[in-house]
PDB file of N, CA and C in Angstrom:
ATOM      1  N   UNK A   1      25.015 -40.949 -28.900  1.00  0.00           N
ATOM      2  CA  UNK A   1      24.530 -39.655 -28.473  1.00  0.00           C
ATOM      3  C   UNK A   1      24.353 -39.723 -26.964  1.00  0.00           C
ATOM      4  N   UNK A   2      24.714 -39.015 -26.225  1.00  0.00           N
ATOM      5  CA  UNK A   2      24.753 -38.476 -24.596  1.00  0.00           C
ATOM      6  C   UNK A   2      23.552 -37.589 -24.607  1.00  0.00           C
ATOM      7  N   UNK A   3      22.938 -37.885 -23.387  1.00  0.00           N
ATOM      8  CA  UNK A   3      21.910 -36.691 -22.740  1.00  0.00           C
ATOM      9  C   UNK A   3      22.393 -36.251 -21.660  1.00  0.00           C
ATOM     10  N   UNK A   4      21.909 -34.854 -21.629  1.00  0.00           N
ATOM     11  CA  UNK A   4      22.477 -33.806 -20.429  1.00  0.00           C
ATOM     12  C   UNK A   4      21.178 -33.369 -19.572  1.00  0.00           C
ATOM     13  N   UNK A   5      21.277 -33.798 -18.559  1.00  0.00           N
ATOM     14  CA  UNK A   5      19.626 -33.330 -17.522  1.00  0.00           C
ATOM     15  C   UNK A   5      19.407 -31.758 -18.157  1.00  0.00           C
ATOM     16  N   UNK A   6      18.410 -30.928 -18.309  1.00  0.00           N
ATOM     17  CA  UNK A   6      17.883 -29.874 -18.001  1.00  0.00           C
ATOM     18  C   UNK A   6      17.349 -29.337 -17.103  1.00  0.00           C
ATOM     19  N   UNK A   7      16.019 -29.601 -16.697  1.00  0.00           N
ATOM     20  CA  UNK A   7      15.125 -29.353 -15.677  1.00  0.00           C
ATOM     21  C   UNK A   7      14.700 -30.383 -15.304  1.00  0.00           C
ATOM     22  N   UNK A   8      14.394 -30.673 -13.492  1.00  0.00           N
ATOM     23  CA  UNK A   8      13.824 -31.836 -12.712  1.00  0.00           C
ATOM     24  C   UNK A   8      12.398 -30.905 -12.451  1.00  0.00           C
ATOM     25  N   UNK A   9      11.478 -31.110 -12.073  1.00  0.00           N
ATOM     26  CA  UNK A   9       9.801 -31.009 -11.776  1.00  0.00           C
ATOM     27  C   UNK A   9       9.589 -31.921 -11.116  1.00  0.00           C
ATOM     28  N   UNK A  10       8.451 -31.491  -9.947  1.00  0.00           N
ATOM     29  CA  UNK A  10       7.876 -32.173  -9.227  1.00  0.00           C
ATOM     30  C   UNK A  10       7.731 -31.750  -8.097  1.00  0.00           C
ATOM     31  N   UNK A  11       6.943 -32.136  -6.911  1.00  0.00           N
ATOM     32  CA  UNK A  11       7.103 -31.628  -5.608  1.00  0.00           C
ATOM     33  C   UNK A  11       7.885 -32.879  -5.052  1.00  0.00           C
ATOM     34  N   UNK A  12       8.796 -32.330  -4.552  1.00  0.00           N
ATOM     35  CA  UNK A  12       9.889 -32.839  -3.569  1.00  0.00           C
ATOM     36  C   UNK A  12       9.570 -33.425  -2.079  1.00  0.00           C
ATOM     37  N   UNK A  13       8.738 -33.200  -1.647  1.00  0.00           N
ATOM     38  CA  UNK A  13       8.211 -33.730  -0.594  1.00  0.00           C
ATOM     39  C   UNK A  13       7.984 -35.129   0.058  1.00  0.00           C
ATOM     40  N   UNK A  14       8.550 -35.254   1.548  1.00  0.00           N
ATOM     41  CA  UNK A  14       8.689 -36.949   1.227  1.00  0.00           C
ATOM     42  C   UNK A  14       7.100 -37.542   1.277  1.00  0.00           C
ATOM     43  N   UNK A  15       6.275 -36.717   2.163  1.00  0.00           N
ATOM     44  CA  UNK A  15       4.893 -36.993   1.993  1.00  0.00           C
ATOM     45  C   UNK A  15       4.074 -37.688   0.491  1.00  0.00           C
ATOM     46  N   UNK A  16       4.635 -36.974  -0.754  1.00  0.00           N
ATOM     47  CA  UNK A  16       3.525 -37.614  -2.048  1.00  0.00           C
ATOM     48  C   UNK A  16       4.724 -38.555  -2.459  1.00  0.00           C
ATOM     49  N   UNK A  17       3.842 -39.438  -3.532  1.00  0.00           N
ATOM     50  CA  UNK A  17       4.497 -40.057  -4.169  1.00  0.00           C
ATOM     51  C   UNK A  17       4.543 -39.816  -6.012  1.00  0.00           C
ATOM     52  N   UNK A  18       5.103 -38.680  -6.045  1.00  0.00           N
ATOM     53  CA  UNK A  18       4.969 -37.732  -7.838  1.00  0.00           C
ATOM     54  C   UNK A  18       6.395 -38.548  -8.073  1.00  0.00           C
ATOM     55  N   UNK A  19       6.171 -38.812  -9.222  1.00  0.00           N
ATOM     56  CA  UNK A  19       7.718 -39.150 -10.003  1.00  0.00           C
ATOM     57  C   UNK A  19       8.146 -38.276 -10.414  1.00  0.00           C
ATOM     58  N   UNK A  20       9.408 -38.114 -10.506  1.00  0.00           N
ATOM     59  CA  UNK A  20      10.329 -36.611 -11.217  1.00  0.00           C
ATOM     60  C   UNK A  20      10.548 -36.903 -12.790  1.00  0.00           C
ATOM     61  N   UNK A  21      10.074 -35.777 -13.206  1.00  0.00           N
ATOM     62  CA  UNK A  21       9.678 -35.957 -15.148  1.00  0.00           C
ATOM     63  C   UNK A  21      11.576 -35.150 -15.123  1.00  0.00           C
ATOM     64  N   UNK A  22      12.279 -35.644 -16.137  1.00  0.00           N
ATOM     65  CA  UNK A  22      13.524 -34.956 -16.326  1.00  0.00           C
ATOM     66  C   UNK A  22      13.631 -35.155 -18.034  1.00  0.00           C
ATOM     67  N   UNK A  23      13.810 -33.750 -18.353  1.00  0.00           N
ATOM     68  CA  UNK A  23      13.483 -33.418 -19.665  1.00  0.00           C
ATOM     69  C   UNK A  23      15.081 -33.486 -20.196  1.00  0.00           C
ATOM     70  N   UNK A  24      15.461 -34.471 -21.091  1.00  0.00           N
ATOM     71  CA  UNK A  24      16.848 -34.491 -21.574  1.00  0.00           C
ATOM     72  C   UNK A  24      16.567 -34.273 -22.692  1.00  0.00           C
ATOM     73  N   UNK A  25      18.124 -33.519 -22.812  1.00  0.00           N
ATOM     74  CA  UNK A  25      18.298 -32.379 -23.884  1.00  0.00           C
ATOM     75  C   UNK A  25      20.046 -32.942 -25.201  1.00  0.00           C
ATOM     76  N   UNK A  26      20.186 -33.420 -26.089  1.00  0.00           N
ATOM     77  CA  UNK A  26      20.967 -34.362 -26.549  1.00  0.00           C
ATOM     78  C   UNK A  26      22.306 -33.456 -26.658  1.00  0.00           C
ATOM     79  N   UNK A  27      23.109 -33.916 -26.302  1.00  0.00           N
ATOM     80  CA  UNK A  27      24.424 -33.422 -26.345  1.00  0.00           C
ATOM     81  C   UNK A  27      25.279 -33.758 -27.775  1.00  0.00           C
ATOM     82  N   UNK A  28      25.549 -32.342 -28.577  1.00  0.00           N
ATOM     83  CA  UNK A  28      26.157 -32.738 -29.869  1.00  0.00           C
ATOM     84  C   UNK A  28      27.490 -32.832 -29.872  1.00  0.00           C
ATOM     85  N   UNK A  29      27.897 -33.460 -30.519  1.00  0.00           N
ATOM     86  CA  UNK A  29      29.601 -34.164 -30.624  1.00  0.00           C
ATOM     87  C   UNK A  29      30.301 -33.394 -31.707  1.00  0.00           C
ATOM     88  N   UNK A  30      31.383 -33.413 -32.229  1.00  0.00           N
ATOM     89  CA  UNK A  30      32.391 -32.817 -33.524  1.00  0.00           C
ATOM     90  C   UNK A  30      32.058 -33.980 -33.982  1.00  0.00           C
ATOM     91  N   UNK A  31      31.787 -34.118 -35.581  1.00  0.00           N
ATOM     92  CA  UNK A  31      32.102 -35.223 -36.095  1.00  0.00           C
ATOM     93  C   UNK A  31      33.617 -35.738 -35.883  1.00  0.00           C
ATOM     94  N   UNK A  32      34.298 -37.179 -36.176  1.00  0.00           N
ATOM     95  CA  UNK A  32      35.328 -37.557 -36.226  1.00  0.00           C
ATOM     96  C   UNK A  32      36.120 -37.109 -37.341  1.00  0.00           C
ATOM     97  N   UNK A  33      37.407 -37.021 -37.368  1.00  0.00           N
ATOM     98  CA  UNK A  33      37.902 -36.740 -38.711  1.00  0.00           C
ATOM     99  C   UNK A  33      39.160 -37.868 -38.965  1.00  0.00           C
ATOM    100  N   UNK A  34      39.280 -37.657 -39.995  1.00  0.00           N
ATOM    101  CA  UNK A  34      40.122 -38.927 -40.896  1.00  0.00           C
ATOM    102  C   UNK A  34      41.209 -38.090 -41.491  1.00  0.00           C
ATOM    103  N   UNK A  35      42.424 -39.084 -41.364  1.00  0.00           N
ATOM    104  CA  UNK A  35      43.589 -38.475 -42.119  1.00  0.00           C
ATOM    105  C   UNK A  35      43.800 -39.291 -42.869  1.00  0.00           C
ATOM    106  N   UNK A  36      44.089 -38.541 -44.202  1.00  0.00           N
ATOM    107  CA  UNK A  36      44.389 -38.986 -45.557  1.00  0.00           C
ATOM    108  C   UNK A  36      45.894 -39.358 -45.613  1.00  0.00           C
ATOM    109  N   UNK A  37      46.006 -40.071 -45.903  1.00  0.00           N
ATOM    110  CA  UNK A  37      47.583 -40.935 -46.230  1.00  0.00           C
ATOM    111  C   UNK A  37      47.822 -41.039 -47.478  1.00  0.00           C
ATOM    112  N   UNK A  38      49.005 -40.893 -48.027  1.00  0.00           N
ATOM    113  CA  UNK A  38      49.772 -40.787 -49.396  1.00  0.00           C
ATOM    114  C   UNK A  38      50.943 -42.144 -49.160  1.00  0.00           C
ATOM    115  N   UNK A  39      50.761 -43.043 -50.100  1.00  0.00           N
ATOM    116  CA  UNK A  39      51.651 -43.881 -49.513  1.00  0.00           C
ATOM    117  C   UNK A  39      52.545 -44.030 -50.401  1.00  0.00           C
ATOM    118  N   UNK A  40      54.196 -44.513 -50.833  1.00  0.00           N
ATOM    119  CA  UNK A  40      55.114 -44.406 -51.494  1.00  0.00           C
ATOM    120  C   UNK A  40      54.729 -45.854 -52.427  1.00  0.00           C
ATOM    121  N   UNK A  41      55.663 -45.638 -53.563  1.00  0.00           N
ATOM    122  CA  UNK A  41      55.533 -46.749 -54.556  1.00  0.00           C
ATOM    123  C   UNK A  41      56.967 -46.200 -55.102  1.00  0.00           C
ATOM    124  N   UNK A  42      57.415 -47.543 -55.683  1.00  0.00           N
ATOM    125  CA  UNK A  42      58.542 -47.390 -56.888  1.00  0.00           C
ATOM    126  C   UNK A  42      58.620 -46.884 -58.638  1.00  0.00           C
ATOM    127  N   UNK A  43      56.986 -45.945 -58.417  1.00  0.00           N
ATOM    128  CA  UNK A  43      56.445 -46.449 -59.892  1.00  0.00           C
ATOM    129  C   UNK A  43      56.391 -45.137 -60.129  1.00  0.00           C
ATOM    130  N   UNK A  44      55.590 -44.250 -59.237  1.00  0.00           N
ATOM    131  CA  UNK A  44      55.175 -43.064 -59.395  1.00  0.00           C
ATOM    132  C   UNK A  44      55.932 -41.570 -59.213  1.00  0.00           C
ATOM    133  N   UNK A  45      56.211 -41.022 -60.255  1.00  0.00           N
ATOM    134  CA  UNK A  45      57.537 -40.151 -60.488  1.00  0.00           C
ATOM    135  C   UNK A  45      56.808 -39.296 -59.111  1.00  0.00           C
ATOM    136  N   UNK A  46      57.744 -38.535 -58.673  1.00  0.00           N
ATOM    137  CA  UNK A  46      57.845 -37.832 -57.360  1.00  0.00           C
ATOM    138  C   UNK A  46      57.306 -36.179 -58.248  1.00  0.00           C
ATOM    139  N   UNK A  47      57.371 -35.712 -59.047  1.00  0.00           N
ATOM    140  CA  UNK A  47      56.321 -34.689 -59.948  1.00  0.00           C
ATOM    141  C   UNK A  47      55.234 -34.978 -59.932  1.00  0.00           C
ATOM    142  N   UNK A  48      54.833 -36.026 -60.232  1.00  0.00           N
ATOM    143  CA  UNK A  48      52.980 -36.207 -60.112  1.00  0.00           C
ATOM    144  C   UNK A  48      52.803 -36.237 -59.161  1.00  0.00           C
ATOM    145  N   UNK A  49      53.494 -36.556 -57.819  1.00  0.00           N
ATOM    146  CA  UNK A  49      53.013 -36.303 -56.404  1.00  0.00           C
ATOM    147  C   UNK A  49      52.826 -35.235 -56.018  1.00  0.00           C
ATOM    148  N   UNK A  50      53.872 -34.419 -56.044  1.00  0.00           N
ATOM    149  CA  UNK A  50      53.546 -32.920 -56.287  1.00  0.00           C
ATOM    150  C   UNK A  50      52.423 -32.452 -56.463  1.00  0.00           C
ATOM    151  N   UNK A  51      51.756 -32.425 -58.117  1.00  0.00           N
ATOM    152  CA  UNK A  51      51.354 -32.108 -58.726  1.00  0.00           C
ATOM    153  C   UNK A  51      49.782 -32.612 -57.909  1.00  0.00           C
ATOM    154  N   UNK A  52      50.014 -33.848 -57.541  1.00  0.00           N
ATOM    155  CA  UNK A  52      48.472 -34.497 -56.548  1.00  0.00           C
ATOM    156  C   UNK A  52      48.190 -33.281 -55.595  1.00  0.00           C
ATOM    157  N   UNK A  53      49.689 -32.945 -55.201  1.00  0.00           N
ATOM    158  CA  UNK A  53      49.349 -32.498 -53.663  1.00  0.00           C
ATOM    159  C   UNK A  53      49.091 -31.045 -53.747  1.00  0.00           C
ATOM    160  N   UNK A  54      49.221 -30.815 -55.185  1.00  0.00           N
ATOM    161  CA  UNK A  54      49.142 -28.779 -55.494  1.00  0.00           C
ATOM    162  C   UNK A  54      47.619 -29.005 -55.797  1.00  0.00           C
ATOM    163  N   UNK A  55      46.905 -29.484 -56.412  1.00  0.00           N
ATOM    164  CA  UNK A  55      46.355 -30.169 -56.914  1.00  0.00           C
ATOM    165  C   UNK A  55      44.867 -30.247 -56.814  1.00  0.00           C
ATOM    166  N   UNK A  56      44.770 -31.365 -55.379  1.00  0.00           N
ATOM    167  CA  UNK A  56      44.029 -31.667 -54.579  1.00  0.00           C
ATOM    168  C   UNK A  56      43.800 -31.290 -52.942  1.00  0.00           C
ATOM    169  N   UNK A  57      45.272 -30.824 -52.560  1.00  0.00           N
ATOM    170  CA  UNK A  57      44.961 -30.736 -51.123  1.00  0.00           C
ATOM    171  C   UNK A  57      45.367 -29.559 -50.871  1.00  0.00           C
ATOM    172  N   UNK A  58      45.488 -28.573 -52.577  1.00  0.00           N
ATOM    173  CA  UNK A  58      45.468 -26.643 -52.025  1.00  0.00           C
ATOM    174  C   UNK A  58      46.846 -26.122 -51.576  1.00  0.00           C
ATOM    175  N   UNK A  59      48.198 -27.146 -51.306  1.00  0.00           N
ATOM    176  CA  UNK A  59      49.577 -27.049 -50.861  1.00  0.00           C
ATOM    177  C   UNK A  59      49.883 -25.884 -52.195  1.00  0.00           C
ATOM    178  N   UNK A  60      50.700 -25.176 -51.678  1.00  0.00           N
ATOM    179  CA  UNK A  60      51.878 -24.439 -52.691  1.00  0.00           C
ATOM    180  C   UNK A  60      52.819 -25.442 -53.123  1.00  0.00           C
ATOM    181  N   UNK A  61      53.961 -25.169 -53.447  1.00  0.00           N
ATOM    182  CA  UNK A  61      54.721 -25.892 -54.273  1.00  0.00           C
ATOM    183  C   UNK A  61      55.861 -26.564 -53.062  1.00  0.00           C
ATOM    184  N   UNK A  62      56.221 -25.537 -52.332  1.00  0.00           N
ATOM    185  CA  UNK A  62      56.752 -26.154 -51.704  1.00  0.00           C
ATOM    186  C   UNK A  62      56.632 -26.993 -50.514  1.00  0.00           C
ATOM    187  N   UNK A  63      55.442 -26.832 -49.964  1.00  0.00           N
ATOM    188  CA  UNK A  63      55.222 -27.812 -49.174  1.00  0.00           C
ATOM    189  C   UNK A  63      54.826 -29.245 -50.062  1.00  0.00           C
ATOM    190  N   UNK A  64      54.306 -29.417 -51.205  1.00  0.00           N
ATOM    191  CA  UNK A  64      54.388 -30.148 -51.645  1.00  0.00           C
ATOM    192  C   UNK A  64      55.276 -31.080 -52.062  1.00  0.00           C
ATOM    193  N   UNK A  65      56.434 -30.120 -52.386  1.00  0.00           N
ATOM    194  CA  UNK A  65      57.664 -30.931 -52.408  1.00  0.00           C
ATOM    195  C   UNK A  65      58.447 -31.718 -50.966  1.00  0.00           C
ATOM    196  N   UNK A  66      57.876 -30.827 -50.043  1.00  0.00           N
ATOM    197  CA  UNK A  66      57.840 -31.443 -48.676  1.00  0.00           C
ATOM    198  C   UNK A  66      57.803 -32.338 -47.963  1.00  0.00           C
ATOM    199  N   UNK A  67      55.922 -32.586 -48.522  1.00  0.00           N
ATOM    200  CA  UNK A  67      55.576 -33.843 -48.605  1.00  0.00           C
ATOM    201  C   UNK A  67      55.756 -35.009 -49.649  1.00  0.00           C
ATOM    202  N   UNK A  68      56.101 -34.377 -50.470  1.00  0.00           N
ATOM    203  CA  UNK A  68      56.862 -35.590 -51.493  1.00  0.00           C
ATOM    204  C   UNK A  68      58.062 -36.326 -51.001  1.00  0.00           C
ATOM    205  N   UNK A  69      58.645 -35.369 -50.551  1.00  0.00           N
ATOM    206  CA  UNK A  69      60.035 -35.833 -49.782  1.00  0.00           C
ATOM    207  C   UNK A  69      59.879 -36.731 -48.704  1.00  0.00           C
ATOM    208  N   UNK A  70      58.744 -36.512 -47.758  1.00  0.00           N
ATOM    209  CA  UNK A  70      58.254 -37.682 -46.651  1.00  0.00           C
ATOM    210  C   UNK A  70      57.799 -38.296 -46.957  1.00  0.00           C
ATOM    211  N   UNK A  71      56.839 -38.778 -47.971  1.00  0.00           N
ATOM    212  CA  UNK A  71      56.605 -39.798 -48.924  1.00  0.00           C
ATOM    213  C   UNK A  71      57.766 -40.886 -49.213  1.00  0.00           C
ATOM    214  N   UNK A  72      58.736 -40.237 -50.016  1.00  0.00           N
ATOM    215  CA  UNK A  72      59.612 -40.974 -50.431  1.00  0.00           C
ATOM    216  C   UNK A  72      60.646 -41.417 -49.738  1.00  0.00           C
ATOM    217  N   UNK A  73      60.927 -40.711 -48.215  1.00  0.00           N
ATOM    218  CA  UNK A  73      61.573 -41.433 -47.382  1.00  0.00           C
ATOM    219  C   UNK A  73      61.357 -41.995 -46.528  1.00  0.00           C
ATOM    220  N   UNK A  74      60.194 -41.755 -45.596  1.00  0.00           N
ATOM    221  CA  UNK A  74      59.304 -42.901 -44.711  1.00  0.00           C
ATOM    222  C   UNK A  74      58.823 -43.512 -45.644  1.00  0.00           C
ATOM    223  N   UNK A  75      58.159 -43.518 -46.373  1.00  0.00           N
ATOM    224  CA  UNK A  75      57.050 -44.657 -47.275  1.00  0.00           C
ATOM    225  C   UNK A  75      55.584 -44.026 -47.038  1.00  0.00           C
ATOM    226  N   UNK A  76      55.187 -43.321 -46.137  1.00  0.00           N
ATOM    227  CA  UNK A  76      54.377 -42.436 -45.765  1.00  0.00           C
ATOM    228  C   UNK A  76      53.446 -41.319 -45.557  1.00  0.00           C
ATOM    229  N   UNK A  77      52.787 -40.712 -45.636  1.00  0.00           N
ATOM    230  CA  UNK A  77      52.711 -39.559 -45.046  1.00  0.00           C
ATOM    231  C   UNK A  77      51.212 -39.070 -45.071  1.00  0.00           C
ATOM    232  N   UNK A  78      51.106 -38.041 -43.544  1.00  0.00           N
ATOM    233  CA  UNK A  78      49.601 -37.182 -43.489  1.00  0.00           C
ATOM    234  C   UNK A  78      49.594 -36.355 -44.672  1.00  0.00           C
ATOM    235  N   UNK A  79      48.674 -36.226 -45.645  1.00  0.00           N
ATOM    236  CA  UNK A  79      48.365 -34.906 -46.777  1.00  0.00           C
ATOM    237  C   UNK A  79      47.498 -34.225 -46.192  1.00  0.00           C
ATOM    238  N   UNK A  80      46.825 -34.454 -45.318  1.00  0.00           N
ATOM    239  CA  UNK A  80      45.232 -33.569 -44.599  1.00  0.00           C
ATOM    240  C   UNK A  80      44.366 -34.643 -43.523  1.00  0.00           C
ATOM    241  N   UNK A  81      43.886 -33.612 -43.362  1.00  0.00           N
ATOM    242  CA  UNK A  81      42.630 -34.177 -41.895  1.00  0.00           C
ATOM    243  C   UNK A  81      41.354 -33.399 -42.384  1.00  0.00           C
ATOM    244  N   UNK A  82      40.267 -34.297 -42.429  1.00  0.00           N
ATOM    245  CA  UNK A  82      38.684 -33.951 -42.737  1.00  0.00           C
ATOM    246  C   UNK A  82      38.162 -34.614 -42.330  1.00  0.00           C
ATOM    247  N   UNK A  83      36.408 -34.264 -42.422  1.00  0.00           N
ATOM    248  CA  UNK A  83      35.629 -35.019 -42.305  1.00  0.00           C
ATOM    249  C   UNK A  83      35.594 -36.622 -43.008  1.00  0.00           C
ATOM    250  N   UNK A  84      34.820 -37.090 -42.412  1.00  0.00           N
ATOM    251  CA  UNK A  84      34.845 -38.363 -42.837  1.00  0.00           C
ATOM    252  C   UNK A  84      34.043 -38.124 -45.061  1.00  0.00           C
ATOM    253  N   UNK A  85      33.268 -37.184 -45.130  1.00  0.00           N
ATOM    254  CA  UNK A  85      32.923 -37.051 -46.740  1.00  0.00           C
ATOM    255  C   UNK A  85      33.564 -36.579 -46.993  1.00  0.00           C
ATOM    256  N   UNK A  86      34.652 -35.423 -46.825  1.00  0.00           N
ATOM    257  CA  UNK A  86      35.597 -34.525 -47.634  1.00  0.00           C
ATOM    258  C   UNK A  86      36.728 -35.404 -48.161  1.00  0.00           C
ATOM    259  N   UNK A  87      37.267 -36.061 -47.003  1.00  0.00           N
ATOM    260  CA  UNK A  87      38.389 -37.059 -46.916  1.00  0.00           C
ATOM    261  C   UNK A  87      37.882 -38.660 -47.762  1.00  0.00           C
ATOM    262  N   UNK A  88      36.756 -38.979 -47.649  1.00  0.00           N
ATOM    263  CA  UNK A  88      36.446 -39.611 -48.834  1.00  0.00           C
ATOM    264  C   UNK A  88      36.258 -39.463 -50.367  1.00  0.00           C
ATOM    265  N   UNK A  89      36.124 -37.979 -50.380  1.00  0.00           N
ATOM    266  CA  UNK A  89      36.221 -37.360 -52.009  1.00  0.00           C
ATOM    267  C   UNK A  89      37.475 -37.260 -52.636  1.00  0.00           C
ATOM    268  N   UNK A  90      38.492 -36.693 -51.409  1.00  0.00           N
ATOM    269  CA  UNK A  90      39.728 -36.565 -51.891  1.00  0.00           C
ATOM    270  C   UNK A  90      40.455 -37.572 -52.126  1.00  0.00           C
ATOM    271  N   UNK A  91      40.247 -38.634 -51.977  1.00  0.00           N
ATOM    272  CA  UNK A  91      40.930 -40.181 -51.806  1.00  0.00           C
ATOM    273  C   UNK A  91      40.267 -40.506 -52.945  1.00  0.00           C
ATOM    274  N   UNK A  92      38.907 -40.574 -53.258  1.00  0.00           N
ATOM    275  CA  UNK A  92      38.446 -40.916 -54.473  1.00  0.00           C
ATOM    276  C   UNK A  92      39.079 -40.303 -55.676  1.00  0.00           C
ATOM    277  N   UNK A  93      38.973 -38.918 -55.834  1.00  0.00           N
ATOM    278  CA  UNK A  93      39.650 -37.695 -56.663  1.00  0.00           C
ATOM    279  C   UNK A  93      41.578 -38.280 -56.846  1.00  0.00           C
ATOM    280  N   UNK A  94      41.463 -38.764 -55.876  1.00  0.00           N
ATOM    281  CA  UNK A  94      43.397 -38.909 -56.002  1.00  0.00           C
ATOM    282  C   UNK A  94      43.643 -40.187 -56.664  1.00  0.00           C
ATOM    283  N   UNK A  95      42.734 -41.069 -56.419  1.00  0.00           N
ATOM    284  CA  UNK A  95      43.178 -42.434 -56.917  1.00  0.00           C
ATOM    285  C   UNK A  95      42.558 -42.920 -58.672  1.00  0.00           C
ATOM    286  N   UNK A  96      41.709 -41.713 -58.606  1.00  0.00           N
ATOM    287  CA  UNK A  96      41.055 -41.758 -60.472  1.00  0.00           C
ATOM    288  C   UNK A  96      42.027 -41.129 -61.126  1.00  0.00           C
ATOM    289  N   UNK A  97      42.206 -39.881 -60.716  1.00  0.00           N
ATOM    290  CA  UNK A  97      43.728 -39.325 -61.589  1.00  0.00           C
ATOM    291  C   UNK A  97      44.670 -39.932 -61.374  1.00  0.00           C
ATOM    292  N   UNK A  98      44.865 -40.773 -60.800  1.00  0.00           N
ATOM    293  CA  UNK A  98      46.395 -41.674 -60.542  1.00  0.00           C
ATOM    294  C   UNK A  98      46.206 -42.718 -62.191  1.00  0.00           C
ATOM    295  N   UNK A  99      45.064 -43.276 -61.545  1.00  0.00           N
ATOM    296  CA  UNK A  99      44.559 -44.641 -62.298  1.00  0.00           C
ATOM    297  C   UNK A  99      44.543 -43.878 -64.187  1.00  0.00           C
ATOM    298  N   UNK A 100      43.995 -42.981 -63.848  1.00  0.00           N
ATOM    299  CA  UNK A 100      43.864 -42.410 -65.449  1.00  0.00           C
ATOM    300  C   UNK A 100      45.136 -41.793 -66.147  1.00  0.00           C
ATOM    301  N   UNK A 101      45.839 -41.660 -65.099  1.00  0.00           N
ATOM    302  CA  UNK A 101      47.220 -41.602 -65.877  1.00  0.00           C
ATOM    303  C   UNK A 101      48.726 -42.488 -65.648  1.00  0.00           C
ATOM    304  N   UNK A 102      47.757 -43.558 -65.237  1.00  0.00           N
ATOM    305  CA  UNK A 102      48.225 -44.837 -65.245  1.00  0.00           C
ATOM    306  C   UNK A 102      49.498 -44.899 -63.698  1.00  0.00           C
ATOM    307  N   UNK A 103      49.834 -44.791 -62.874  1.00  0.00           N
ATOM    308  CA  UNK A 103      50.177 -44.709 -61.903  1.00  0.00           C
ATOM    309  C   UNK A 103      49.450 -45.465 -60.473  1.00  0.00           C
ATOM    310  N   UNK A 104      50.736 -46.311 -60.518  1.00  0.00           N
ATOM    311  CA  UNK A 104      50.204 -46.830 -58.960  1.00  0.00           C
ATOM    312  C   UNK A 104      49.630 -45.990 -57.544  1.00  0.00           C
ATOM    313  N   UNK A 105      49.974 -44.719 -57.784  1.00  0.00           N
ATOM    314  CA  UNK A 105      49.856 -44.273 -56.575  1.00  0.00           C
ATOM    315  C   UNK A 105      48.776 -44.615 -55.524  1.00  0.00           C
ATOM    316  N   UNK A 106      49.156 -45.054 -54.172  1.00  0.00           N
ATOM    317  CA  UNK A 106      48.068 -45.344 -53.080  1.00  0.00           C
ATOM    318  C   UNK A 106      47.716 -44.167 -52.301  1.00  0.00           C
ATOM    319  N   UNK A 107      46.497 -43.619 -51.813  1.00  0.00           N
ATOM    320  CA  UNK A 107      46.401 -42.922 -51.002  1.00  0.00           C
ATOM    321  C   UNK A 107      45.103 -43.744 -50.403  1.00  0.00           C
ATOM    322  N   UNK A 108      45.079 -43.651 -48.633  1.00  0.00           N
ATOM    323  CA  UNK A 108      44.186 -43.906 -47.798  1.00  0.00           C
ATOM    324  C   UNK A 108      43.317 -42.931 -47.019  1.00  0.00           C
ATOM    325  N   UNK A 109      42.746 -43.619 -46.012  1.00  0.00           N
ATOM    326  CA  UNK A 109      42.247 -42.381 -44.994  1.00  0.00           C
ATOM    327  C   UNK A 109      42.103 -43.591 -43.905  1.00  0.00           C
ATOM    328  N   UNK A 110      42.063 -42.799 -42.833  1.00  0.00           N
ATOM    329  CA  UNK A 110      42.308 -43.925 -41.376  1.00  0.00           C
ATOM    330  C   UNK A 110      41.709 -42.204 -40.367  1.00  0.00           C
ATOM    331  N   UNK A 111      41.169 -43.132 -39.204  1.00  0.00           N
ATOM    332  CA  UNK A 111      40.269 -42.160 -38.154  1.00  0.00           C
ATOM    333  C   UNK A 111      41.319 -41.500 -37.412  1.00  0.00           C
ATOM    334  N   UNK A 112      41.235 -40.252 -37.240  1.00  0.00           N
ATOM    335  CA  UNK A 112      41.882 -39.857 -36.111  1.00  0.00           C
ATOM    336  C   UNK A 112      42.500 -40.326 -35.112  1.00  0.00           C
TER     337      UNK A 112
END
């Protein structure tokens, strides 16, 4: 956290010897945000990716297929940017439905 001066007080004069009271006031930041990563596997049919990405991260169909497609040819890919709790739910949420329907799929999150 940063402080930003407000107001200085005091008499200025070189005659006294008053100390200057300076009232700091805290400067608020954006939280950081995290991008969620979808990472490729040999296991996981390119429909359930889809289906993750209609799903969980609110895509229509075709951008989903989009990102399925950059998935499967980098090995890769951004699905979203959030907060550091949103982007931890959705990573949680993605990797239980993976796991529960038996699928390797990896997804991460890494800082901005």
């Amino acid at each position: 956290m940063t402080f930003q001066p407000i107001k200085a007080s005091g008499n200025f004069n070189d005659d006294t010897d008053e100390s200057v009271i300076v009232e700091m006031r805290p400067k608020t930041r954006k939280p950081p945000l995290y991008k969620i990563l979808l990472l490729n596997d040999d296991y996981t049919p390119m429909e359930f990716v889809v289906l993750i990405l209609e799903r969980f991260f609110g895509l229509n169909h075709a951008q989903s297929f989009e990102i399925m497609l950059t998935v499967h040819k980098k090995g890769v890919a951004v699905v979203g940017v959030f907060s550091h709790e949103i982007a931890e739910t959705k990573v949680g949420q993605v990797m239980d439905f993976a796991r529960r329907h038996q699928h390797p799929l990896q997804c991460t999150m890494e800082k901005e």
